[in-house]
Protein backbone atom coordinates (compact mmCIF):
# COMPACT_ATOMS: atom_id res chain seq x y z
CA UNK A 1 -33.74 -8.62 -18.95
CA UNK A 2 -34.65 -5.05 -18.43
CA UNK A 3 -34.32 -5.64 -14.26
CA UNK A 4 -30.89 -6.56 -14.33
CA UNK A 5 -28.37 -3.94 -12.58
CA UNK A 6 -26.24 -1.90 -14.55
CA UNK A 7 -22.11 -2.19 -13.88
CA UNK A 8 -22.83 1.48 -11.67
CA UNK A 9 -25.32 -0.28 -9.60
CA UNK A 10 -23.76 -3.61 -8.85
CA UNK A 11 -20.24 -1.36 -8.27
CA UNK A 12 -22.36 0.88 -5.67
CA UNK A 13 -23.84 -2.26 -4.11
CA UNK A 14 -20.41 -3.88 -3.83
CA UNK A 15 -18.73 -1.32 -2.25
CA UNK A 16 -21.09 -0.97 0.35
CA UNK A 17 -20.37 -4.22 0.97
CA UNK A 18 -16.65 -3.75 1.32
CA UNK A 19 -17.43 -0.54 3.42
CA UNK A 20 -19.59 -2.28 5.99
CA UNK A 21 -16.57 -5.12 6.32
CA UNK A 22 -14.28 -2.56 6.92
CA UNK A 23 -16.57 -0.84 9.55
CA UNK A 24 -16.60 -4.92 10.97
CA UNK A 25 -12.97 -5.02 10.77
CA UNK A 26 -12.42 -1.89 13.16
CA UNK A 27 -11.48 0.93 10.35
CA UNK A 28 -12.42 3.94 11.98
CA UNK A 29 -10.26 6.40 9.58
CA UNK A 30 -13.02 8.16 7.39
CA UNK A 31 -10.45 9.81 5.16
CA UNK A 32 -9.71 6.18 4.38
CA UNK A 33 -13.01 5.16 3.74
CA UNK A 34 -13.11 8.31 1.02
CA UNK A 35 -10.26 7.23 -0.48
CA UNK A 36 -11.34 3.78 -1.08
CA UNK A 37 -14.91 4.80 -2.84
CA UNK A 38 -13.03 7.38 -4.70
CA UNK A 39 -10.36 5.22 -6.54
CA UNK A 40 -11.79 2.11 -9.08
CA UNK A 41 -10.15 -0.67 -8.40
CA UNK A 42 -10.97 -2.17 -11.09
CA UNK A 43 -8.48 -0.04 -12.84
CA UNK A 44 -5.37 -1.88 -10.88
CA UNK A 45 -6.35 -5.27 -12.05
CA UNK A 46 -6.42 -7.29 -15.20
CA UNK A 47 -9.85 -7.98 -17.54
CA UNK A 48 -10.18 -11.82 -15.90
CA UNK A 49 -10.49 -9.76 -12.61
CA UNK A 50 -12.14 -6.74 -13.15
CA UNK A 51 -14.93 -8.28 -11.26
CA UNK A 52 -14.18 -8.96 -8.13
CA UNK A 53 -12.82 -5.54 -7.90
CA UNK A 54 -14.76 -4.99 -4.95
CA UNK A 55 -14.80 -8.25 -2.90
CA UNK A 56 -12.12 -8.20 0.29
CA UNK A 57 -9.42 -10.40 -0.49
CA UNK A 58 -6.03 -10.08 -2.79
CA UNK A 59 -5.95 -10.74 -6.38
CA UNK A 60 -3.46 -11.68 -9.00
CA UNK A 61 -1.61 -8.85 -11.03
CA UNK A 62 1.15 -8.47 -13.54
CA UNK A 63 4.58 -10.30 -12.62
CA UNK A 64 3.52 -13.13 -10.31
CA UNK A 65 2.71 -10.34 -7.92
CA UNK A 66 -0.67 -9.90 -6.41
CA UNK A 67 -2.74 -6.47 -5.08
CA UNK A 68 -3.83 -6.65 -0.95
CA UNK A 69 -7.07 -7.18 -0.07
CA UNK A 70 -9.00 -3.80 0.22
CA UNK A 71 -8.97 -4.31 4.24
CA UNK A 72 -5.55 -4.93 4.81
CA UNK A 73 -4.78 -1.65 2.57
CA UNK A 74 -7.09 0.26 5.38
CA UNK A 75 -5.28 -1.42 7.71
CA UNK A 76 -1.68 -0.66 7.16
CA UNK A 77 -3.00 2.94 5.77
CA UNK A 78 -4.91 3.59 8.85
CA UNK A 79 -1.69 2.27 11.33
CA UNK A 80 0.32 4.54 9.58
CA UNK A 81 -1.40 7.69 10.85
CA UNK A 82 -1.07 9.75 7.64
CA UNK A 83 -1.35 13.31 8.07
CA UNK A 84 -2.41 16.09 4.97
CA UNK A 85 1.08 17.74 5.36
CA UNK A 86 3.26 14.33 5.33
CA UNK A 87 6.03 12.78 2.85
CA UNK A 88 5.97 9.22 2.75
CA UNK A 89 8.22 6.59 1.08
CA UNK A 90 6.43 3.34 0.34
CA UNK A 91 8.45 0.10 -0.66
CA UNK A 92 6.85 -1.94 -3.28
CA UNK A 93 4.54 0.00 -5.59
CA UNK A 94 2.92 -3.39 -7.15
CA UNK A 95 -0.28 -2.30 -8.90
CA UNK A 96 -0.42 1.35 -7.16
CA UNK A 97 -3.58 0.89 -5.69
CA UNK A 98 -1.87 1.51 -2.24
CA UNK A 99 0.21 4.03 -3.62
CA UNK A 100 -2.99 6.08 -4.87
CA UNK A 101 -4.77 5.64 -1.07
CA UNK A 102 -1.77 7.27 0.21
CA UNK A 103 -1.43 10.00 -2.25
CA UNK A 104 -4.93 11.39 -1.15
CA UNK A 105 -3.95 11.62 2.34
CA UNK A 106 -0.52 13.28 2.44
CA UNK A 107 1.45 15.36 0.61
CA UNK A 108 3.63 13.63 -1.26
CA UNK A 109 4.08 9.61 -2.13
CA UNK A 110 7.45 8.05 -3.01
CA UNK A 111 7.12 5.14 -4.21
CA UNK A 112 9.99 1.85 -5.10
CA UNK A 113 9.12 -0.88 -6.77
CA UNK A 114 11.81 -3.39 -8.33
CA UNK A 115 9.76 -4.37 -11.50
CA UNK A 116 9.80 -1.96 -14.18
CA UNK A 117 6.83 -3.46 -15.73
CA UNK A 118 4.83 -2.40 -12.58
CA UNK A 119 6.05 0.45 -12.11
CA UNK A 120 5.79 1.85 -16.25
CA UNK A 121 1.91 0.51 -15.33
CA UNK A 122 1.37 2.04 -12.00
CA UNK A 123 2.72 5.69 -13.75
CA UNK A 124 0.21 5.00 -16.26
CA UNK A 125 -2.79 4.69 -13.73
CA UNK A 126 -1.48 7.34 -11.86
CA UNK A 127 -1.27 9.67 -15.10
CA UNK A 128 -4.78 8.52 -15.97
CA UNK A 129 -6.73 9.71 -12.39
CA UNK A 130 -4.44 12.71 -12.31
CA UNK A 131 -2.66 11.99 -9.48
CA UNK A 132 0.08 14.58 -9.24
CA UNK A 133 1.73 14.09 -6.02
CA UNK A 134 3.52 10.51 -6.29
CA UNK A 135 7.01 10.17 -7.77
CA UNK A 136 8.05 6.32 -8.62
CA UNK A 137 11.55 5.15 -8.86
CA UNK A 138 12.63 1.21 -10.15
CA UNK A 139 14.91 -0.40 -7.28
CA UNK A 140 14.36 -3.02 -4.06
CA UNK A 141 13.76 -0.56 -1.69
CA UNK A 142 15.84 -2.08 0.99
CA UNK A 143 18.36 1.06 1.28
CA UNK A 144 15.05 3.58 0.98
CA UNK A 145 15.59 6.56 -0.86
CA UNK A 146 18.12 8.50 0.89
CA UNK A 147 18.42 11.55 -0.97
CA UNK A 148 14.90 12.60 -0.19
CA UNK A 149 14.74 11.74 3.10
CA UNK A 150 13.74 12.28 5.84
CA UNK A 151 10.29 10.96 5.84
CA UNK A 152 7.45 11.77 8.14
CA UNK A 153 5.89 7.78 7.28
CA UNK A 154 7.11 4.89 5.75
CA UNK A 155 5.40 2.08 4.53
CA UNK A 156 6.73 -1.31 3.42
CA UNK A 157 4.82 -4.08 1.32
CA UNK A 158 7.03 -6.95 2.30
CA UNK A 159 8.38 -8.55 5.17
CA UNK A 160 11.46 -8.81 6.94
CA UNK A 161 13.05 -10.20 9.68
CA UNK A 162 14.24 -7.13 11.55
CA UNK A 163 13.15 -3.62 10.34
CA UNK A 164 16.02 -2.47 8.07
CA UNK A 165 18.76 0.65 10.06
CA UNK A 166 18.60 2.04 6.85
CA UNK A 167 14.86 2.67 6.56
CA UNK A 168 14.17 3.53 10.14
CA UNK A 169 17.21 5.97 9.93
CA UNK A 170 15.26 7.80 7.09
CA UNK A 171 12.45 8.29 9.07
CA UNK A 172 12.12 12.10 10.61
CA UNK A 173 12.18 11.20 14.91
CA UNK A 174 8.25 10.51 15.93
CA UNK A 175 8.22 9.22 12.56
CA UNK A 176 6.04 5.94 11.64
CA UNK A 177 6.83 3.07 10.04
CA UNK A 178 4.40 0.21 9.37
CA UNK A 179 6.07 -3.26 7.68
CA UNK A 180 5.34 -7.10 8.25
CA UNK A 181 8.26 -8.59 10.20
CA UNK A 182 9.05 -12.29 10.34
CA UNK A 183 10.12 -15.15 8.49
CA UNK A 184 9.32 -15.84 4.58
CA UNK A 185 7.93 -18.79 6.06
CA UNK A 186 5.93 -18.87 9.00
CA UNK A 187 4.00 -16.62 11.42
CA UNK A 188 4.53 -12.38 10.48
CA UNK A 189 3.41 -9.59 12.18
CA UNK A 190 2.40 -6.45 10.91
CA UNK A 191 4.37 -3.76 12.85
CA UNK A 192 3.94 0.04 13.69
CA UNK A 193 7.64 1.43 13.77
CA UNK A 194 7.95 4.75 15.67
CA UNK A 195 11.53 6.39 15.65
CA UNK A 196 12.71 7.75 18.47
CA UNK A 197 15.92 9.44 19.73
CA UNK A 198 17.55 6.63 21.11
CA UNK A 199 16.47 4.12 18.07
CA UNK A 200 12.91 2.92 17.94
CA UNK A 201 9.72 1.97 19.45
CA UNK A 202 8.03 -1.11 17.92
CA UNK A 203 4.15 -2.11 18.27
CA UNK A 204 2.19 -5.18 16.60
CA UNK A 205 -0.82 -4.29 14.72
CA UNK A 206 -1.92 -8.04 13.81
CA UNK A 207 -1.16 -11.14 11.82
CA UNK A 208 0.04 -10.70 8.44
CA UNK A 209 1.24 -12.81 5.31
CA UNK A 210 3.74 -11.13 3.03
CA UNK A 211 6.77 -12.29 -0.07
CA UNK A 212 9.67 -10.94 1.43
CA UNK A 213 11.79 -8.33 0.50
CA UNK A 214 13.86 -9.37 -2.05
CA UNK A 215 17.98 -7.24 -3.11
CA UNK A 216 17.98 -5.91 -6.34
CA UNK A 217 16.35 -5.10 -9.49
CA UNK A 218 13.84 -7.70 -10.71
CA UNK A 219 15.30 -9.68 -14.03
CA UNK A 220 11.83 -10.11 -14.99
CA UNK A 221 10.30 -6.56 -16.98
């Protein structure tokens, strides 16, 4: 009995785990890679899966809604090309484990999320590791948030078929913007957005699956 690991040493081992995958899955970001070790998880999920924390695939959370697998938030985060000085808008706070990756790489997060439930949860987290730089707002997220644009990135959380005008128009020109496109059912794409003078640039990053953006305020708390 006395062998067995403590919660610290089974975390540790577990996240090296998820480290080397990401190293597998070509994440070369190291900022990235700090962020990830430096935020628990565990704190985004529920008791029943406080234990898989660390293991690379989504998970359930509050509202039918689930958290990305720990690779895929590299992924998009790493696409994105987040600088220290940057304002980004991200659509679809869910748990605000994304929302916290991005808040130690840039400046400042804004983050939509059409639950309330979510969101009153995410603010909670976020109050609790003292992260000072995200502001959350209850909506869809499809018209962005024009009144503090423009952004230097974007990030959406759900798919669409086309990249919305009113998004791209809120990005700053050379501005990114990284969202699945395609249809709620069938093959998506995960998409690097870049806005130029004339309109935009678009790029696919890999296969993605994603709920798709949905109009208005969830009925559901």
């Amino acid at each position: 009995m006395g062998n067995e690991p403590t919660q610290a040493e089974t975390d540790r081992i577990a996240l090296a785990n998820l480290v080397l995958t990401l190293r597998r899955r070509g994440v070369r970001d190291r900022r990235i890679y700090a962020a990830i070790e430096n935020i628990p998880r565990r704190m985004f999920l529920s008791i029943e899966n406080k234990a898989h924390a660390w293991e690379d695939r989504p998970l359930p959370i509050e509202c039918g809604q689930t958290i990305s697998a720990p690779s895929m938030v590299a992924m998009m985060t790493e696409a994105l090309e987040v600088g220290p000085g940057d304002r980004v808008l991200e659509i679809g706070t869910g748990s605000g484990y994304q929302t916290s990756v991005l808040s130690r790489l840039c400046r400042e997060v804004y983050t939509i999320e059409r639950y309330r439930s979510l969101t009153a949860l995410a603010e909670e987290r976020f109050a609790v590791l003292r992260f000072s730089n995200i502001v959350t707002r209850v909506d869809d997220g499809i018209n962005g948030w024009p009144e503090k644009a423009p952004f230097d990135r974007i990030l959406v959380t759900a798919s669409a078929q086309a990249a919305p005008r009113a998004l791209v128009e809120q990005l700053k020109v050379g501005g990114i913007m990284v969202m699945p496109l395609g249809p709620a059912v069938g093959p998506q794409q995960l998409m690097k957005v870049v806005r130029t003078q004339r309109g935009a640039d678009l790029t696919a990053v890999g296969p993605v699956r994603f709920v798709p953006l949905v109009p208005g305020v969830a009925n559901k708390l």
